[in-house]
N, C-alpha and C. Protein backbone atom coordinates (compact mmCIF):
# COMPACT_ATOMS: atom_id res chain seq x y z
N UNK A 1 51.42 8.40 13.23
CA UNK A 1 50.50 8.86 12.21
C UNK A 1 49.66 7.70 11.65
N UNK A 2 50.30 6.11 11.72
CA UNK A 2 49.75 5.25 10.95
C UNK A 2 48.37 4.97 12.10
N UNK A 3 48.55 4.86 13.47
CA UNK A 3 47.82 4.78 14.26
C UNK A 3 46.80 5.76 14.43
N UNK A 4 47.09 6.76 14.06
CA UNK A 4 45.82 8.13 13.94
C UNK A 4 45.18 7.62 12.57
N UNK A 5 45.38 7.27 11.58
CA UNK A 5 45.30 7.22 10.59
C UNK A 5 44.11 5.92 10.38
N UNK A 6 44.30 4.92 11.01
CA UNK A 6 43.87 3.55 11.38
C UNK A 6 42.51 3.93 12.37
N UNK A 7 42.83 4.26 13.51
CA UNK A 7 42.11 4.79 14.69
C UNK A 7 40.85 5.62 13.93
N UNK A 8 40.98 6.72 12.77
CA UNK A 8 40.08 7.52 12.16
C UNK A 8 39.14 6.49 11.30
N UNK A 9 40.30 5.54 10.65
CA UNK A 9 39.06 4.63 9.53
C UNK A 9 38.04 3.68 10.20
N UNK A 10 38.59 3.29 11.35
CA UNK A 10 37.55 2.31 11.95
C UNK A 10 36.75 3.24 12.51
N UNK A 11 36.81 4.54 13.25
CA UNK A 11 35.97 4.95 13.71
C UNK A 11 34.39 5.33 12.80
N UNK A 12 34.98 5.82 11.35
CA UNK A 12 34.15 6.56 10.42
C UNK A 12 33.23 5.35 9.85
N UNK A 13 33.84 4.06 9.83
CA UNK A 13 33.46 2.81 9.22
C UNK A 13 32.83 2.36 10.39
N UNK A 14 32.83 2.33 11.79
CA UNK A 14 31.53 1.93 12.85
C UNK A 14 30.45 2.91 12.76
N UNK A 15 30.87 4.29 12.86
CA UNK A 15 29.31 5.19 12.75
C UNK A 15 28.67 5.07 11.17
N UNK A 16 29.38 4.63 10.22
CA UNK A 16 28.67 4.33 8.66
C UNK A 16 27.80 3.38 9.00
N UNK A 17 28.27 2.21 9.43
CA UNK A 17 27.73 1.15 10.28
C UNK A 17 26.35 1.20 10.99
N UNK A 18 26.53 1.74 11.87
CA UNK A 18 25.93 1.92 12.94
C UNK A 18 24.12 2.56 12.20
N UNK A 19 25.14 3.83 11.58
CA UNK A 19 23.58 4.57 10.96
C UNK A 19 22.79 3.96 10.32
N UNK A 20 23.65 3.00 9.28
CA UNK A 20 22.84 2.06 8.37
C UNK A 20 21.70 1.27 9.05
N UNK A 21 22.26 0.62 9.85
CA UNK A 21 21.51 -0.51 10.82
C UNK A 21 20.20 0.26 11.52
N UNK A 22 20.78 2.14 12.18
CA UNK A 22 19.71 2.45 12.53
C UNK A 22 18.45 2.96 11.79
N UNK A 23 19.15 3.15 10.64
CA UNK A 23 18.04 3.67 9.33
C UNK A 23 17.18 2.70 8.98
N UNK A 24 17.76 0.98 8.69
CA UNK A 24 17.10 0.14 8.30
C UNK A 24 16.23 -0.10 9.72
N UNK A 25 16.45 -0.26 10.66
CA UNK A 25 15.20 -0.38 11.58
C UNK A 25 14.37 0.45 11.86
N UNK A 26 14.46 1.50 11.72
CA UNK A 26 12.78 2.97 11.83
C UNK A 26 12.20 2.67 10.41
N UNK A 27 12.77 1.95 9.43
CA UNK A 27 12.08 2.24 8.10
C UNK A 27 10.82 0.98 8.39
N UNK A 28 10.92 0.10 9.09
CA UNK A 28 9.67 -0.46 9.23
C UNK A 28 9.33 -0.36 9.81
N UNK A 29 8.91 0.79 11.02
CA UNK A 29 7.35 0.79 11.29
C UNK A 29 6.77 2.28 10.40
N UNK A 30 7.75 3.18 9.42
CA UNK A 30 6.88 3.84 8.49
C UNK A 30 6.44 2.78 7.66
N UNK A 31 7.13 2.05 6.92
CA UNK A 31 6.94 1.12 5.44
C UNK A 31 5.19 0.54 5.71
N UNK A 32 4.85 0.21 6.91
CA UNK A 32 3.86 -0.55 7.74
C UNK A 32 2.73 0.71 7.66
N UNK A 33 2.82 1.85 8.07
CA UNK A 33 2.13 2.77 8.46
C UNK A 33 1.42 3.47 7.16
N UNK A 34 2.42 3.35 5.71
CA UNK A 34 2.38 3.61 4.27
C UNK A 34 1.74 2.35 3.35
N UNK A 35 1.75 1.68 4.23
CA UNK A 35 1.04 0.23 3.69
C UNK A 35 -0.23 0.18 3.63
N UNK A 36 -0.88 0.20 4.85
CA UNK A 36 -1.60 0.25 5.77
C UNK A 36 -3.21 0.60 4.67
N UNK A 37 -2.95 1.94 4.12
CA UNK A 37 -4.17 2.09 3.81
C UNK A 37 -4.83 1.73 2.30
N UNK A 38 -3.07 1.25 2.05
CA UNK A 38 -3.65 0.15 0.51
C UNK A 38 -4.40 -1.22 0.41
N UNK A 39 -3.25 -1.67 2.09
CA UNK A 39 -3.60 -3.24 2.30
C UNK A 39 -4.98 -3.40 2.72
N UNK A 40 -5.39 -2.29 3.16
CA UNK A 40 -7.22 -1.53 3.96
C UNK A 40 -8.08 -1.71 2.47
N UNK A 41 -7.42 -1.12 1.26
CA UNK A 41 -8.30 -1.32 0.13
C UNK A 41 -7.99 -2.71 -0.71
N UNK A 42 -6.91 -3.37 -0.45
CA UNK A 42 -7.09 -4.43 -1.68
C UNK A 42 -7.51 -5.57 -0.46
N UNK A 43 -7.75 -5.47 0.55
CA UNK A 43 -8.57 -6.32 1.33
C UNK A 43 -9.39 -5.71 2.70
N UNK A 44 -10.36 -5.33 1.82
CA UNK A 44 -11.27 -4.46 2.96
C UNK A 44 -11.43 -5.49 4.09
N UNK A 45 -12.11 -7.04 3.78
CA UNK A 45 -12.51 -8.06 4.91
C UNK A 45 -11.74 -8.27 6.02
N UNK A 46 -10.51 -7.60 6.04
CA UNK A 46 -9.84 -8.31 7.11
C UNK A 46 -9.31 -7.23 7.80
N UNK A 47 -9.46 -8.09 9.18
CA UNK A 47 -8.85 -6.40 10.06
C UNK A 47 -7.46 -6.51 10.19
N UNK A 48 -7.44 -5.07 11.03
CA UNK A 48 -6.08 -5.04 11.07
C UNK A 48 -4.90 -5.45 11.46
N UNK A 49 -5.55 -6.07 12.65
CA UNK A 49 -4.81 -7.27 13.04
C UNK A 49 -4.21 -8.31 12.11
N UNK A 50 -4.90 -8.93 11.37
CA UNK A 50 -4.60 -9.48 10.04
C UNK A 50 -3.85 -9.22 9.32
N UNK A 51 -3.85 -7.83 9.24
CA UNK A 51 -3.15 -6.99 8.02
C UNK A 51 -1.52 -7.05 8.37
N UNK A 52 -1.71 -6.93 9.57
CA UNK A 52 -0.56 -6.75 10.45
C UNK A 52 0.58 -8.28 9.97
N UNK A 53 -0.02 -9.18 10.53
CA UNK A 53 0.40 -10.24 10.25
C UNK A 53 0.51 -10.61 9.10
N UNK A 54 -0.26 -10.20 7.97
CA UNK A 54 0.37 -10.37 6.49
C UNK A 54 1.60 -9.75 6.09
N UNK A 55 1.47 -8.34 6.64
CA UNK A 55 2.34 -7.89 6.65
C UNK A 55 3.79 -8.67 6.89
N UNK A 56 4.02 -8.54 7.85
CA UNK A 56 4.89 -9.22 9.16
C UNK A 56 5.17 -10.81 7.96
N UNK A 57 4.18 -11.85 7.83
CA UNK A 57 4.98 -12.43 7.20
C UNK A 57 5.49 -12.71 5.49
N UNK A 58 4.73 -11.53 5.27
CA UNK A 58 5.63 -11.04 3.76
C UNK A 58 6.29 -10.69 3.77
N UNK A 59 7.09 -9.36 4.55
CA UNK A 59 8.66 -9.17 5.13
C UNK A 59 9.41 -10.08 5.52
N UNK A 60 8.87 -11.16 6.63
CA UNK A 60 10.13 -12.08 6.96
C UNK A 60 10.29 -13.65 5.78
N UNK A 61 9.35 -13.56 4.35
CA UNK A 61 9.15 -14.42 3.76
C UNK A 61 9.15 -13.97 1.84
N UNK A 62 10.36 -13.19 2.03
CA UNK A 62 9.81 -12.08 0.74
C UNK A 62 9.92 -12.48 -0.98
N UNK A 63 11.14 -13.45 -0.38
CA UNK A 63 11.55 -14.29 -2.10
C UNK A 63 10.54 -14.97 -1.96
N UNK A 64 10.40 -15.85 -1.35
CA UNK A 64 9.72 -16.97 -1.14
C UNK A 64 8.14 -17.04 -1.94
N UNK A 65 7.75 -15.84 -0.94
CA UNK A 65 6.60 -15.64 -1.59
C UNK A 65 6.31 -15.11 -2.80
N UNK A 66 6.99 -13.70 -3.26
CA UNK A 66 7.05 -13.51 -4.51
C UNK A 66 7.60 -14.74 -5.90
N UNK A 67 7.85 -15.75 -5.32
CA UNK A 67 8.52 -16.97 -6.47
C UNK A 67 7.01 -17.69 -6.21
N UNK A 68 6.10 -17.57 -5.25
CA UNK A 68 4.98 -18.65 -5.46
C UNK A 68 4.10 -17.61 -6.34
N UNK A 69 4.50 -16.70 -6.18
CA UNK A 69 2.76 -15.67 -7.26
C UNK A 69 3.06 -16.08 -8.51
């Protein structure tokens, strides 16, 4: 029983796991897609390419940058 018991918690605790990880990765390319047409108005001059890459390194730079504003 202790082995059924054991066997059930790790299983329920890898798919908790698992979903998390897969939730946090689809949420950025919506977060990007919901961005998109603000980052289009508070900087019309730059394309999207640009945008992209601001993007991209405000996500991988997020304290950082918010402590320099």
């Amino acid at each position: 029983m202790k082995k059924l018991t054991a066997a059930l918690l790790i299983f329920v605790s890898a798919f908790a796991l698992t979903t998390a990880v897969y939730a946090a990765n689809q949420n950025d390319v919506s977060d990007w897609k919901e961005m998109l047409p603000m980052m289009k108005q508070m900087h019309p001059n730059l394309s999207e390419k640009q945008l992209k890459e601001m993007y991209e390194h405000c996500r991988m730079n997020g304290d950082q940058t918010m402590e320099q504003m």
